[in-house]
C-alpha atoms as a PDB file:
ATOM      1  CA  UNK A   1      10.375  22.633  -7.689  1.00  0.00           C
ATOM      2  CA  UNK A   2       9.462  22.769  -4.069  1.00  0.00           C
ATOM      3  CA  UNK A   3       9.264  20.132  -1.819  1.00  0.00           C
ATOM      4  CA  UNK A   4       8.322  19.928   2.314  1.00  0.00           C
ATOM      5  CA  UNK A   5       8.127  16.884   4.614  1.00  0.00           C
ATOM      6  CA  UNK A   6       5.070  15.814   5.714  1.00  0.00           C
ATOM      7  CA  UNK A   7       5.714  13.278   7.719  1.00  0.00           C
ATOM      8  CA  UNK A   8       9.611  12.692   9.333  1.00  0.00           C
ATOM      9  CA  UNK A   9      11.166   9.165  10.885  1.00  0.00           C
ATOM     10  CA  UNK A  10       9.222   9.246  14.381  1.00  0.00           C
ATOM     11  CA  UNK A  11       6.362  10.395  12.784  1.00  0.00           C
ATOM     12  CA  UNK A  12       6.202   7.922  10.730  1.00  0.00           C
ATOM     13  CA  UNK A  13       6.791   5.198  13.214  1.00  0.00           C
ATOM     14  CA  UNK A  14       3.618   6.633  15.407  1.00  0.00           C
ATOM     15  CA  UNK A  15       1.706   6.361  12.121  1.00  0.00           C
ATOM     16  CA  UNK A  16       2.622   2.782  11.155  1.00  0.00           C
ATOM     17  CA  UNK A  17       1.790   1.732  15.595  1.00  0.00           C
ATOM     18  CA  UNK A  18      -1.593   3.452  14.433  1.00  0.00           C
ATOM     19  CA  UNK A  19      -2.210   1.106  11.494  1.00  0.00           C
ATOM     20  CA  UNK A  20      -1.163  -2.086  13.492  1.00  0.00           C
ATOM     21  CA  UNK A  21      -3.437  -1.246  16.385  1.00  0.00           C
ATOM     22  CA  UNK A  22      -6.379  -0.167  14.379  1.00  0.00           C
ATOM     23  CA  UNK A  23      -5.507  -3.720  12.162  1.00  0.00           C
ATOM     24  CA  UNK A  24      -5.728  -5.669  15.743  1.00  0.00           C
ATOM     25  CA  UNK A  25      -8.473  -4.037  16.594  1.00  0.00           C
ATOM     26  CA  UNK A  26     -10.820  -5.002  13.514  1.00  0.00           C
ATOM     27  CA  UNK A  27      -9.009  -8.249  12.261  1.00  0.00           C
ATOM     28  CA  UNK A  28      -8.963  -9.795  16.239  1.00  0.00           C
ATOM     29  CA  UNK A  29      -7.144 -12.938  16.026  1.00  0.00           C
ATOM     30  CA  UNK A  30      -5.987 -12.523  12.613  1.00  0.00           C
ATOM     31  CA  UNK A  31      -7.349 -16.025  11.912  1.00  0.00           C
ATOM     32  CA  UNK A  32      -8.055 -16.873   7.881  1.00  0.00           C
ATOM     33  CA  UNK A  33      -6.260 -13.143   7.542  1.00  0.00           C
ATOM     34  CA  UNK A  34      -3.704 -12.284   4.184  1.00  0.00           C
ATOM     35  CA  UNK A  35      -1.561  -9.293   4.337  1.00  0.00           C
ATOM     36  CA  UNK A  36      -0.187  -8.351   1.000  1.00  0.00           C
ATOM     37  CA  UNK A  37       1.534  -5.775   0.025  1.00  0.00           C
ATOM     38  CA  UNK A  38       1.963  -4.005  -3.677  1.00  0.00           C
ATOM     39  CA  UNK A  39       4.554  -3.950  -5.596  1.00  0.00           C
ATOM     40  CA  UNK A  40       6.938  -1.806  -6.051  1.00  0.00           C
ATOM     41  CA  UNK A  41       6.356   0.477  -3.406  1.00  0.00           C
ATOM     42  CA  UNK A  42       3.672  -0.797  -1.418  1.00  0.00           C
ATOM     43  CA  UNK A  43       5.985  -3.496  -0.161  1.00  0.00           C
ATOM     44  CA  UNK A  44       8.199  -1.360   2.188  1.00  0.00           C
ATOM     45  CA  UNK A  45       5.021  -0.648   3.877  1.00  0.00           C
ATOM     46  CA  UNK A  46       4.243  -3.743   3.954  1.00  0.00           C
ATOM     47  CA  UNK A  47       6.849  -5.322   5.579  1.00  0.00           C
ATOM     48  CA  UNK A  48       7.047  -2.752   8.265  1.00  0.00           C
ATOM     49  CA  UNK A  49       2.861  -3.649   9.177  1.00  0.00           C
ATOM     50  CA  UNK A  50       3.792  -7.096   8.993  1.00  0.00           C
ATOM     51  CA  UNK A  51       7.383  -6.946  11.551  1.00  0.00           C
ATOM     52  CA  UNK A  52       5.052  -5.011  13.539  1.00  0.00           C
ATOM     53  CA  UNK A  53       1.765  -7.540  13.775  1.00  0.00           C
ATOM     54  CA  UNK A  54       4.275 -10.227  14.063  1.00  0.00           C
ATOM     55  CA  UNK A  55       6.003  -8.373  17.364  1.00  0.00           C
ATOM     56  CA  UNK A  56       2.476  -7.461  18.800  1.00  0.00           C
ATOM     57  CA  UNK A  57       0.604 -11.060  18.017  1.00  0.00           C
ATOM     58  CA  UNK A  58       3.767 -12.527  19.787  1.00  0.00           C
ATOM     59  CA  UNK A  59       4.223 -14.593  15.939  1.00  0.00           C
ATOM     60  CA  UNK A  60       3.121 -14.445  12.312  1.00  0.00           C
ATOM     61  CA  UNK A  61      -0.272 -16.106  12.704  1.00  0.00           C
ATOM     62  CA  UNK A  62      -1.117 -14.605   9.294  1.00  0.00           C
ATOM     63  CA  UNK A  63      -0.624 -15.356   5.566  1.00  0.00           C
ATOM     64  CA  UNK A  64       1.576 -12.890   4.424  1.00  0.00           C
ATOM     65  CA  UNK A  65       1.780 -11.908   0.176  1.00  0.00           C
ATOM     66  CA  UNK A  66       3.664  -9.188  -1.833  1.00  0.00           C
ATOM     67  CA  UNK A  67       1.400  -8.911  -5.302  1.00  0.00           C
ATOM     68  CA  UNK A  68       2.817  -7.705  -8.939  1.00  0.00           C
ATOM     69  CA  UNK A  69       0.569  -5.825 -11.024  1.00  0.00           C
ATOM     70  CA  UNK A  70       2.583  -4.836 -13.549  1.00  0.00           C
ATOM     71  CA  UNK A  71       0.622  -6.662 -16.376  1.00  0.00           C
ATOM     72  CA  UNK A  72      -2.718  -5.441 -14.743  1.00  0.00           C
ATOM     73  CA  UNK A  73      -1.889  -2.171 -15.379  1.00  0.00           C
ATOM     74  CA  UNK A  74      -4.540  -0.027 -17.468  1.00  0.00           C
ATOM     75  CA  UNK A  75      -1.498   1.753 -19.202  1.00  0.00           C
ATOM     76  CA  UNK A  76       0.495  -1.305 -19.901  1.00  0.00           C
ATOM     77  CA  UNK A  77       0.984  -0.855 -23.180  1.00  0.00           C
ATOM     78  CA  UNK A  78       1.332   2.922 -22.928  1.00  0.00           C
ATOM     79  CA  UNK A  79       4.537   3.643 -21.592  1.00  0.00           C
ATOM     80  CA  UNK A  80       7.341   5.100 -23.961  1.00  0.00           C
ATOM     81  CA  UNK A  81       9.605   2.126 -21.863  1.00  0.00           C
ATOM     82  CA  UNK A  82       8.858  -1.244 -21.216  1.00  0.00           C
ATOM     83  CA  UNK A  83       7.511  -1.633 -17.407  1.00  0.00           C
ATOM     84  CA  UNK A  84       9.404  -4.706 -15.806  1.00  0.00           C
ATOM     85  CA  UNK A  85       7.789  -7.033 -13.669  1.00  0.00           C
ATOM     86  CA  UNK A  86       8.455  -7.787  -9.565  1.00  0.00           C
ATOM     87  CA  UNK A  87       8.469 -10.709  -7.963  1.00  0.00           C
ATOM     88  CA  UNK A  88       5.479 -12.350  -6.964  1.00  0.00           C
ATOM     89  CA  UNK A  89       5.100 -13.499  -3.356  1.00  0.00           C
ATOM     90  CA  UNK A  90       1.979 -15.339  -2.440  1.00  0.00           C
ATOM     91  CA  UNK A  91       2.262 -18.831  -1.239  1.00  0.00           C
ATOM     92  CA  UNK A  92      -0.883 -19.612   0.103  1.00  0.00           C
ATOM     93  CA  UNK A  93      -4.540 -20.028  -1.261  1.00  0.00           C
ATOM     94  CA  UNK A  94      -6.349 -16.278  -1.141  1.00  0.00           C
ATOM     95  CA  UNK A  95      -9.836 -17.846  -1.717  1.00  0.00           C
ATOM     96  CA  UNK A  96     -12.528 -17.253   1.252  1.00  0.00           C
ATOM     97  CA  UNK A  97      -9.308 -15.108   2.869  1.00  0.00           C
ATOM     98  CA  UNK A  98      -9.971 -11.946   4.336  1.00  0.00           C
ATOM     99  CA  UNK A  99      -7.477  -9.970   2.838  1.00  0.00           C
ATOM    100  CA  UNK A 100      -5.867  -6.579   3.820  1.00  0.00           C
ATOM    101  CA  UNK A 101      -4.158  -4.794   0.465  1.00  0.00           C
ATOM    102  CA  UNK A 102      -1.505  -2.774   1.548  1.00  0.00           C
ATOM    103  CA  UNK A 103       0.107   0.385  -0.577  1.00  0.00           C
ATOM    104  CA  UNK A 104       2.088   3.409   0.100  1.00  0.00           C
ATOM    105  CA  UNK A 105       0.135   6.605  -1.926  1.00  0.00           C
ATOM    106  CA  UNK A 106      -3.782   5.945  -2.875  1.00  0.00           C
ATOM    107  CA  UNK A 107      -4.188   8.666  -5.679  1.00  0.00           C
ATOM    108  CA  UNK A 108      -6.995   7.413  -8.668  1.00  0.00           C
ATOM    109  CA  UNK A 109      -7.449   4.153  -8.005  1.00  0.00           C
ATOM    110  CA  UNK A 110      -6.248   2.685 -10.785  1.00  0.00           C
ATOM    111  CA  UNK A 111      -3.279   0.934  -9.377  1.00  0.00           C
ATOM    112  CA  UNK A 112      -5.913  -0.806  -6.730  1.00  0.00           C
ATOM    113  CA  UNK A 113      -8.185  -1.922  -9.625  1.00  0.00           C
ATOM    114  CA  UNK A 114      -4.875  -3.669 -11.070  1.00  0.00           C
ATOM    115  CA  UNK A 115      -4.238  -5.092  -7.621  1.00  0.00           C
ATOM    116  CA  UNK A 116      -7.638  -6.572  -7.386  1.00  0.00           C
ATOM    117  CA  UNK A 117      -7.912  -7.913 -10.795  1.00  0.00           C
ATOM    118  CA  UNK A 118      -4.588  -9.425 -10.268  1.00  0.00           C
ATOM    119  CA  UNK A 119      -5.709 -10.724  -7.217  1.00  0.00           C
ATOM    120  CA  UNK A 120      -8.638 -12.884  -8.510  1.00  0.00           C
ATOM    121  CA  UNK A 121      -6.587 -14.923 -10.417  1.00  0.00           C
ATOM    122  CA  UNK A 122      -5.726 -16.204  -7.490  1.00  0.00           C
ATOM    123  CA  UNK A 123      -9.272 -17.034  -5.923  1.00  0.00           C
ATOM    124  CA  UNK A 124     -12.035 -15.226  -4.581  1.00  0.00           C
ATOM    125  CA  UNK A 125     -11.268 -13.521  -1.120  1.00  0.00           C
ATOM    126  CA  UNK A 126     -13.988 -13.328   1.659  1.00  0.00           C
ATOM    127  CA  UNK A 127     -13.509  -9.580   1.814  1.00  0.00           C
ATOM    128  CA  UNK A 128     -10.806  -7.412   0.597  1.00  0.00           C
ATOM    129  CA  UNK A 129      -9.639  -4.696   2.884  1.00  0.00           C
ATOM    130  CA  UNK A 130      -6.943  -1.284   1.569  1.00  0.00           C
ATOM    131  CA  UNK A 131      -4.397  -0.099   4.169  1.00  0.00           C
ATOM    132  CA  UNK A 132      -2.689   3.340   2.574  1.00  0.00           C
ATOM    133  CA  UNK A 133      -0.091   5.449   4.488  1.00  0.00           C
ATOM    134  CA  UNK A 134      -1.179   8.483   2.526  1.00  0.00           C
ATOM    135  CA  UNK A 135      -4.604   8.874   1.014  1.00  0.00           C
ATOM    136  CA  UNK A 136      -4.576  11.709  -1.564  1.00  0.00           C
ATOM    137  CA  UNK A 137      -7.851  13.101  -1.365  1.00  0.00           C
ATOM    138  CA  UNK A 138      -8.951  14.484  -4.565  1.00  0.00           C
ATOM    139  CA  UNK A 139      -8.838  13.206  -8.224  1.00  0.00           C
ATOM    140  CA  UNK A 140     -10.356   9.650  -7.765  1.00  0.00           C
ATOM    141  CA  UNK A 141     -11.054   7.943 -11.004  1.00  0.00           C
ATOM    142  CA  UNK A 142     -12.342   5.090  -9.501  1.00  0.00           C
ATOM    143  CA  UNK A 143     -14.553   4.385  -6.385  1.00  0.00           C
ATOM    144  CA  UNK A 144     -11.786   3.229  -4.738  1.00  0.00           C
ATOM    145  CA  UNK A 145     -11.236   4.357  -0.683  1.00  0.00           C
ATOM    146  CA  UNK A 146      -9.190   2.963   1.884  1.00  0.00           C
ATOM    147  CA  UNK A 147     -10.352   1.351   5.250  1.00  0.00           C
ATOM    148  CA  UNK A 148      -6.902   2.401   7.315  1.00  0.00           C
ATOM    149  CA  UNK A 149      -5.523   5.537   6.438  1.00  0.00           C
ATOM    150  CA  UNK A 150      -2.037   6.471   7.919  1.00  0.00           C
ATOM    151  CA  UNK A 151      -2.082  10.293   6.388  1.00  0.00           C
ATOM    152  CA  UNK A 152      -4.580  12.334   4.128  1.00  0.00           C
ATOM    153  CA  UNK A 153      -3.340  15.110   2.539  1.00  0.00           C
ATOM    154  CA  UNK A 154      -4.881  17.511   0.207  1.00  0.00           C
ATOM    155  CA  UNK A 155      -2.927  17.971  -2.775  1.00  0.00           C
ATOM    156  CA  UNK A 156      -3.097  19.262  -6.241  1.00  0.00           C
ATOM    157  CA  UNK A 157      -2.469  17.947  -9.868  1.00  0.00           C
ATOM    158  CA  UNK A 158       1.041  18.980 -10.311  1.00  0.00           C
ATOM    159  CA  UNK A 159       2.144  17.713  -6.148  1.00  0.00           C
ATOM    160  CA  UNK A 160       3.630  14.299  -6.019  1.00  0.00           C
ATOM    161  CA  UNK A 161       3.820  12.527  -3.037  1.00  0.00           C
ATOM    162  CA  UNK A 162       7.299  10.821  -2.248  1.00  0.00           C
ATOM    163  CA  UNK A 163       7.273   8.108   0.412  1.00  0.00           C
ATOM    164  CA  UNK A 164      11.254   7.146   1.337  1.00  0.00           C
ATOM    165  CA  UNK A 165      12.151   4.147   3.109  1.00  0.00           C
ATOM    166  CA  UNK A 166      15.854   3.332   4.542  1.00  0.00           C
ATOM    167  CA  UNK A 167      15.531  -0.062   2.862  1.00  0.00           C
ATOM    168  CA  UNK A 168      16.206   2.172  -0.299  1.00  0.00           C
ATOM    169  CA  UNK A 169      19.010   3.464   0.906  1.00  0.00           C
ATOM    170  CA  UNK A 170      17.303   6.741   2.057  1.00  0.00           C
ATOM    171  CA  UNK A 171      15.628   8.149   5.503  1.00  0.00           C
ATOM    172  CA  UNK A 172      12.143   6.984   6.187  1.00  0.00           C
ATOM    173  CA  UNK A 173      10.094  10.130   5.636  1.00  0.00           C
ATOM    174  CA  UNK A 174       7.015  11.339   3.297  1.00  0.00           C
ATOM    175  CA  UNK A 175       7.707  14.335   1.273  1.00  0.00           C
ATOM    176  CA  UNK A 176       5.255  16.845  -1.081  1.00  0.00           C
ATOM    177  CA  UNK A 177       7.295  17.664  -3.810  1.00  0.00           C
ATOM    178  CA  UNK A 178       5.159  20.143  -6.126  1.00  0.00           C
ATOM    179  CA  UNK A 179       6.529  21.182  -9.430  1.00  0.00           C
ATOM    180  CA  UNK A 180       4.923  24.612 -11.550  1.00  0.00           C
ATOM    181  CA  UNK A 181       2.087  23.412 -13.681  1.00  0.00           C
ATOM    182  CA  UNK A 182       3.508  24.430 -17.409  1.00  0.00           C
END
């Protein structure tokens, strides 16, 4: 197993001043805006973009949601283990909402169809935007892309892309970890 960082702690925090400006710059006055980030890992992300927006907007003048998926999942029922469900976080009314999804890896697609299936049981947004901090280029399964992209990185079948946060006990940094293909 081999494994190289891709992106280290002050990299990172350049990256995630990227995603908050280019957010500003399309969303304006964030009015009729949701930020919501997926669980598991999307929400570390997402509570960094929204800390940020909150510091740069001078206060949260946004709805802010962390979404579960877990029963969305196309491979629910296909895991040797039981998957366990998150907590759900959206307090506020999604429909006619312009709403920026926010994950950590984009690699199919699939876990964004989950996310959006999930999310129309909670109304029907104006517009649903994807924030990713790395976009994995290849292997789509779905026509899936994201509108802010902190990192794309070419990978292949057997790589895995490890995002760390500090909030896990860890150092914020994205790793490549690539094992042998057997």
């Amino acid at each position: 197993m081999n494994s190289r960082v891709i992106l280290e702690k002050k990299q990172l925090d350049i990256t995630l001043d990227r995603l908050v400006c280019e957010l500003i710059e399309r969303l304006g006055d964030f009015k009729n805006i949701a930020v919501i980030g997926m669980q598991p890992r999307g929400i570390y992300l997402s509570r960094r973009i929204r800390e940020k927006l909150t510091a740069a907007l001078g206060k949260q003048s946004f709805n802010y949601g962390e979404l579960d998926i877990s029963f969305y999942r196309d491979d629910f029922r296909r895991n040797s283990s039981p998957i366990l469900p998150h907590e759900l976080k959206i307090d506020f009314d999604v429909e006619g909402k312009r709403i920026v999804l926010i994950d950590d890896v984009l690699y199919t697609g699939r876990t964004i169809r989950a996310a959006l299936e999930a999310l129309n049981d909670f109304g029907r947004p104006a517009k649903v935007e994807l924030l990713v901090l790395v976009d994995r280029k290849y292997r789509r399964d779905l026509p899936i892309h994201p509108d802010y992209v902190g990192l794309k990185v070419d990978t292949r079948a057997h790589d895995k892309v490890i995002v760390d946060w500090k909030e896990n006990n860890k150092k914020d940094q994205v790793s490549i970890v690539t094992t042998e293909p057997k």
